[in-house]
N, C-alpha and C. Protein backbone atom coordinates (compact mmCIF):
# COMPACT_ATOMS: atom_id res chain seq x y z
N UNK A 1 96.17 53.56 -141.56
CA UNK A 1 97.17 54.32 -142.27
C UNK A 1 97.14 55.74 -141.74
N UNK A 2 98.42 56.19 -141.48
CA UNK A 2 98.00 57.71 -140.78
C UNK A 2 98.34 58.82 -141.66
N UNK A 3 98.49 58.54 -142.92
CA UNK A 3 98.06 59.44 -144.59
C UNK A 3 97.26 59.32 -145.30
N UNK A 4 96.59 60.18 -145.96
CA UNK A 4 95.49 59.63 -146.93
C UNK A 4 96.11 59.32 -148.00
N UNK A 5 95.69 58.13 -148.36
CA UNK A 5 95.99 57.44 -149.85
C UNK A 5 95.87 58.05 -150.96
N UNK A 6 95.26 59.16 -151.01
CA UNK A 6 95.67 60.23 -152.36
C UNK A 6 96.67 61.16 -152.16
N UNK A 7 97.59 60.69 -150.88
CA UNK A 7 98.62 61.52 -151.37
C UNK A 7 100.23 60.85 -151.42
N UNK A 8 99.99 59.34 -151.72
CA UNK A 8 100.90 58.59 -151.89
C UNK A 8 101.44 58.74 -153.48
N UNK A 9 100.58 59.09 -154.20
CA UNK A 9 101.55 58.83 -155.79
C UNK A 9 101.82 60.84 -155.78
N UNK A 10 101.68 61.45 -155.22
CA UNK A 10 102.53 62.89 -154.97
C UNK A 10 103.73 62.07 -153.69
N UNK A 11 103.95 62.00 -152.66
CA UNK A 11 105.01 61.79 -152.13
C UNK A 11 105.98 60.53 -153.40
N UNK A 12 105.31 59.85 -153.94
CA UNK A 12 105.93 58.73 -154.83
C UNK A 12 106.96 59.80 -155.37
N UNK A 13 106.03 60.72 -156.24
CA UNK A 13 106.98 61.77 -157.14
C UNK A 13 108.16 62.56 -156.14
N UNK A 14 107.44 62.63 -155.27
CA UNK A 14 108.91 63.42 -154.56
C UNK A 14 110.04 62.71 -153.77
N UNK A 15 109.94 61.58 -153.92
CA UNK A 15 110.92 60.44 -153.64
C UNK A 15 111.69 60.48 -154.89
N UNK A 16 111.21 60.19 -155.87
CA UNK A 16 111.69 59.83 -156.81
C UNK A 16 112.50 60.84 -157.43
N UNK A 17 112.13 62.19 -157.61
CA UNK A 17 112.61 63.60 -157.38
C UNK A 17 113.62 63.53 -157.22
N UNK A 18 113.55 63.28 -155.42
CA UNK A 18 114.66 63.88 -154.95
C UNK A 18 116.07 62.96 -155.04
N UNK A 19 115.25 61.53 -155.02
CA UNK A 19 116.42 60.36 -155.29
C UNK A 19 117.24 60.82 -156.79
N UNK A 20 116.24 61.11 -157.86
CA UNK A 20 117.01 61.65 -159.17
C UNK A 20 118.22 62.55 -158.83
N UNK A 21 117.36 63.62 -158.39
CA UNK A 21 118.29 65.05 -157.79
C UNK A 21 119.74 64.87 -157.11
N UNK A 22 119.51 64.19 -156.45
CA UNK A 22 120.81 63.77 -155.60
C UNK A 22 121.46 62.57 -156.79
N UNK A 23 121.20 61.93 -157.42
CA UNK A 23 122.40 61.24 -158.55
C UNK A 23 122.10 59.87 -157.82
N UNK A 24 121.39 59.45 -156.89
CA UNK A 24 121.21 58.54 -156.04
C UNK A 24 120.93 57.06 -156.54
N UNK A 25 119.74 57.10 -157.96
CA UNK A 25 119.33 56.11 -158.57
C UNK A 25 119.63 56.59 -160.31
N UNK A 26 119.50 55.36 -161.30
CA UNK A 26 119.36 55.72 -162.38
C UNK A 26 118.23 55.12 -162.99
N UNK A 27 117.29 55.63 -163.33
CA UNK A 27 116.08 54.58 -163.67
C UNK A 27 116.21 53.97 -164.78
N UNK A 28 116.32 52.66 -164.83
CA UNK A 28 116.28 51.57 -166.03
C UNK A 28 114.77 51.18 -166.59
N UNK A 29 114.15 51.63 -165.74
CA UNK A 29 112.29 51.41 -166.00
C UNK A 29 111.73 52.67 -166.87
N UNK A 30 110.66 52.73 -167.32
CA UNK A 30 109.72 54.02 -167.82
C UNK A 30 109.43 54.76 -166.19
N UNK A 31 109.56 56.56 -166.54
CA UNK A 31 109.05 56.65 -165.12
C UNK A 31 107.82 56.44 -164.70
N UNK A 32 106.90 56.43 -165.39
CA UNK A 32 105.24 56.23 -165.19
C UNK A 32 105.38 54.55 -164.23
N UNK A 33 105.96 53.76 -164.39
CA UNK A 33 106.59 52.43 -164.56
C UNK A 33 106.99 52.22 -163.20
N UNK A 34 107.74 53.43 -162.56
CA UNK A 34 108.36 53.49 -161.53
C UNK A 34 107.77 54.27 -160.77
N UNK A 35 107.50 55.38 -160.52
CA UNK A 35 106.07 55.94 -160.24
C UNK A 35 105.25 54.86 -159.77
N UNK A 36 104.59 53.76 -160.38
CA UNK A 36 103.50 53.30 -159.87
C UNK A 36 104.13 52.38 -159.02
N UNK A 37 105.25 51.59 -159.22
CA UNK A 37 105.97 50.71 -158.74
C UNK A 37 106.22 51.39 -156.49
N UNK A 38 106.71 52.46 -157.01
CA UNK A 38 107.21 53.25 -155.59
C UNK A 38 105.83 53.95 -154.61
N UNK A 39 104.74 53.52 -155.50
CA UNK A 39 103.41 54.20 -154.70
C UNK A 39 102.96 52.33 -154.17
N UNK A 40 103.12 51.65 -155.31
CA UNK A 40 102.73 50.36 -154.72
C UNK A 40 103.49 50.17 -152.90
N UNK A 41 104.84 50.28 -153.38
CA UNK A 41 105.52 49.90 -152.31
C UNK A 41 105.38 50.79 -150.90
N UNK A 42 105.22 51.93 -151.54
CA UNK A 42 105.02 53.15 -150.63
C UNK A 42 103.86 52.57 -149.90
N UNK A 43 102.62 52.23 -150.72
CA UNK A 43 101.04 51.87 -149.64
C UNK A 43 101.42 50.91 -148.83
N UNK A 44 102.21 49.98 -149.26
CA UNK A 44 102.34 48.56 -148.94
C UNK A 44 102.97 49.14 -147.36
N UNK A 45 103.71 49.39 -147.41
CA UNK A 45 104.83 49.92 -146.03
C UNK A 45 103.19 50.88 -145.06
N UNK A 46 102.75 51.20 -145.23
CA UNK A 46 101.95 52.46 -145.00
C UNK A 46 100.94 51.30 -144.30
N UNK A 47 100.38 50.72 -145.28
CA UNK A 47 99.16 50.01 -144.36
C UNK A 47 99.47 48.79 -143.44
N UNK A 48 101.15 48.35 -143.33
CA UNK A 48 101.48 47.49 -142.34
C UNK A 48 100.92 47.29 -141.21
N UNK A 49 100.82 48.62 -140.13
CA UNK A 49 100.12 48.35 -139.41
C UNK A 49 98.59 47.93 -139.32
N UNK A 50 98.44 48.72 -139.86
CA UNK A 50 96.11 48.30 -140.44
C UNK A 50 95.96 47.03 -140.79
N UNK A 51 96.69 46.14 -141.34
CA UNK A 51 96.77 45.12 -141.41
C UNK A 51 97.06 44.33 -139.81
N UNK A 52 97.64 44.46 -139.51
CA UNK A 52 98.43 43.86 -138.09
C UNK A 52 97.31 44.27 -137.49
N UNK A 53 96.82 45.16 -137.17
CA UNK A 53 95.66 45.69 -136.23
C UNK A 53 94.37 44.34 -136.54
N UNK A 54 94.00 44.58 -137.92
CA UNK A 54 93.02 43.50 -138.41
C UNK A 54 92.93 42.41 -137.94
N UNK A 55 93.97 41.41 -138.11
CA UNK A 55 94.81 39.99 -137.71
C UNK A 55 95.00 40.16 -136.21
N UNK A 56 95.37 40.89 -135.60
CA UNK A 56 95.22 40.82 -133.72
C UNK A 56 93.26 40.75 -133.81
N UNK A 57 92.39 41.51 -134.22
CA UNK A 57 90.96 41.91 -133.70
C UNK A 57 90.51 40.38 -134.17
N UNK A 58 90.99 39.69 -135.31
CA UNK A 58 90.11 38.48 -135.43
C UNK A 58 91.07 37.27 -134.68
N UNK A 59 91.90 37.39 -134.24
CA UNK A 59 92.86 36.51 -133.37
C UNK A 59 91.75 36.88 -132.16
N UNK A 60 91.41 38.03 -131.59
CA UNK A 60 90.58 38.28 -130.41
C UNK A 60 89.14 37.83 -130.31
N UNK A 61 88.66 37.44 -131.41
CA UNK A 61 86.96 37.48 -131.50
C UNK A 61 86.93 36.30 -131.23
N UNK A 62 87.89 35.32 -130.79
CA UNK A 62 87.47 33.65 -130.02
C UNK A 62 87.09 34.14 -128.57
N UNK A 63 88.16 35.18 -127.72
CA UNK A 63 87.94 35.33 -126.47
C UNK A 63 86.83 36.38 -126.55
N UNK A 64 85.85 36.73 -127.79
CA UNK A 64 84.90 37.89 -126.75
C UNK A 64 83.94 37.29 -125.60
N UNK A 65 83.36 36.29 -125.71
CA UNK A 65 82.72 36.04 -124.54
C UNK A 65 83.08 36.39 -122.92
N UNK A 66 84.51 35.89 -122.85
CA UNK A 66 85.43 36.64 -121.76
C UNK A 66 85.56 38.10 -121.83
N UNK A 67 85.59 38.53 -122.85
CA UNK A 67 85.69 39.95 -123.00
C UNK A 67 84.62 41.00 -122.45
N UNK A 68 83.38 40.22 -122.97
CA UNK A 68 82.01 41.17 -122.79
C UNK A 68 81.77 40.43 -121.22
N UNK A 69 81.86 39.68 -120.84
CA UNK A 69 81.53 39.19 -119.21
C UNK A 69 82.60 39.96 -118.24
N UNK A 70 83.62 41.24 -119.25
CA UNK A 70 84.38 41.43 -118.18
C UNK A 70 86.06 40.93 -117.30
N UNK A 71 85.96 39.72 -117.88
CA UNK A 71 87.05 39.14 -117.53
C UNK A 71 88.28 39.39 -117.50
N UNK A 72 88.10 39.65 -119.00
CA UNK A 72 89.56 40.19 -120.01
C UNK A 72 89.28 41.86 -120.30
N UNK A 73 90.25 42.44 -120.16
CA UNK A 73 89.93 43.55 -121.03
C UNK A 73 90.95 43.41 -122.41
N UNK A 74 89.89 44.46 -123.38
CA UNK A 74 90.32 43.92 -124.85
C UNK A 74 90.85 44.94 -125.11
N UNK A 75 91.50 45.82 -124.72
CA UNK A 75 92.67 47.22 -124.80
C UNK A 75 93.95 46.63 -124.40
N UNK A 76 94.16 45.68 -123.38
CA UNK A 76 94.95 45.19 -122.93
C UNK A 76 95.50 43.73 -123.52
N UNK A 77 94.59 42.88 -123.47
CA UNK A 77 94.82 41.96 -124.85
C UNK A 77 95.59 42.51 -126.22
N UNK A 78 94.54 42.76 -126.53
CA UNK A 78 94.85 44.28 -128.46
C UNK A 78 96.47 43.83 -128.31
N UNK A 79 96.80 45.20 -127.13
CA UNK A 79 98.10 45.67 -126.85
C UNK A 79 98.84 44.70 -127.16
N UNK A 80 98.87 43.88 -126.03
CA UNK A 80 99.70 42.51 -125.65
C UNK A 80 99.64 41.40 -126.99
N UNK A 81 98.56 41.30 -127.93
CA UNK A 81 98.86 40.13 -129.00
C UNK A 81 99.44 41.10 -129.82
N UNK A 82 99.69 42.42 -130.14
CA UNK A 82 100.16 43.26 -131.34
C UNK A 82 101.21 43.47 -130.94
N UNK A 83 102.23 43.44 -129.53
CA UNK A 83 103.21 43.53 -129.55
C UNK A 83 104.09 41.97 -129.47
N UNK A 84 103.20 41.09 -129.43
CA UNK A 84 103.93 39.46 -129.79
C UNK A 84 104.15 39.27 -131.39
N UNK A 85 103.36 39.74 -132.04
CA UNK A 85 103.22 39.72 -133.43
C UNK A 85 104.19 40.31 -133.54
N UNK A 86 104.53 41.91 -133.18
CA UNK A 86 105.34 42.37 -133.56
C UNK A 86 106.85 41.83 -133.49
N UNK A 87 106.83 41.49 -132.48
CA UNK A 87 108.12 40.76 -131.90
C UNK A 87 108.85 39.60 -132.95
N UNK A 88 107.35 38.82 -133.00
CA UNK A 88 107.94 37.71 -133.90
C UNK A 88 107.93 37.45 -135.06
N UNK A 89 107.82 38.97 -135.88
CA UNK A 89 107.59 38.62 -137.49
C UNK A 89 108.55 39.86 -137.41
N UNK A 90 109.52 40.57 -136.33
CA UNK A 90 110.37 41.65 -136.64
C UNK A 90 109.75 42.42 -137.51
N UNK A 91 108.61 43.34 -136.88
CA UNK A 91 107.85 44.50 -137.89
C UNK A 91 108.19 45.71 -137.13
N UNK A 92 108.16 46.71 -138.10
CA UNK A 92 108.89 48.04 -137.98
C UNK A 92 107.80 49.14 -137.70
N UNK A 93 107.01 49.39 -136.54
CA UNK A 93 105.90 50.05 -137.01
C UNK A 93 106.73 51.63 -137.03
């Protein structure tokens, strides 16, 4: 994640802010309600990649033997299975 997670329910509020401000949304929820709802979603979007990163490194730990003998390099692999993933699940990094 390239924010720290204590400062997702402050950006939450200033989404929500500014969406008010502008006439943009009308909240039918409690805001506390919505607030937590828009920090959920907010992390969720946020740690997409860290996740994807995770799921390529244990997709890779069949080939380390090739890896540590040299064979493969695993910067180049990484790369190459995180941009197939990406490709085929249409992710937005």
């Amino acid at each position: 994640m390239r924010i720290p997670k204590h400062w997702v329910p402050t950006l939450s509020k200033r989404i929500i802010d500014a969406l008010n401000a502008k006439g943009l949304i009308t909240p039918q929820v409690p805001a506390d309600h919505l607030l937590e709802e828009t920090g959920r979603l907010l992390l969720d979007e946020l740690t997409v990649e860290d996740r994807l990163n995770e799921e390529v490194r244990q997709l890779l730990r069949k080939y380390e033997p090739e890896i540590e003998k040299g064979r493969m390099d695993y910067r180049k692999l990484f790369d190459m299975t995180k941009q197939k993933l990406v490709r085929e699940r249409n992710i937005i990094l």
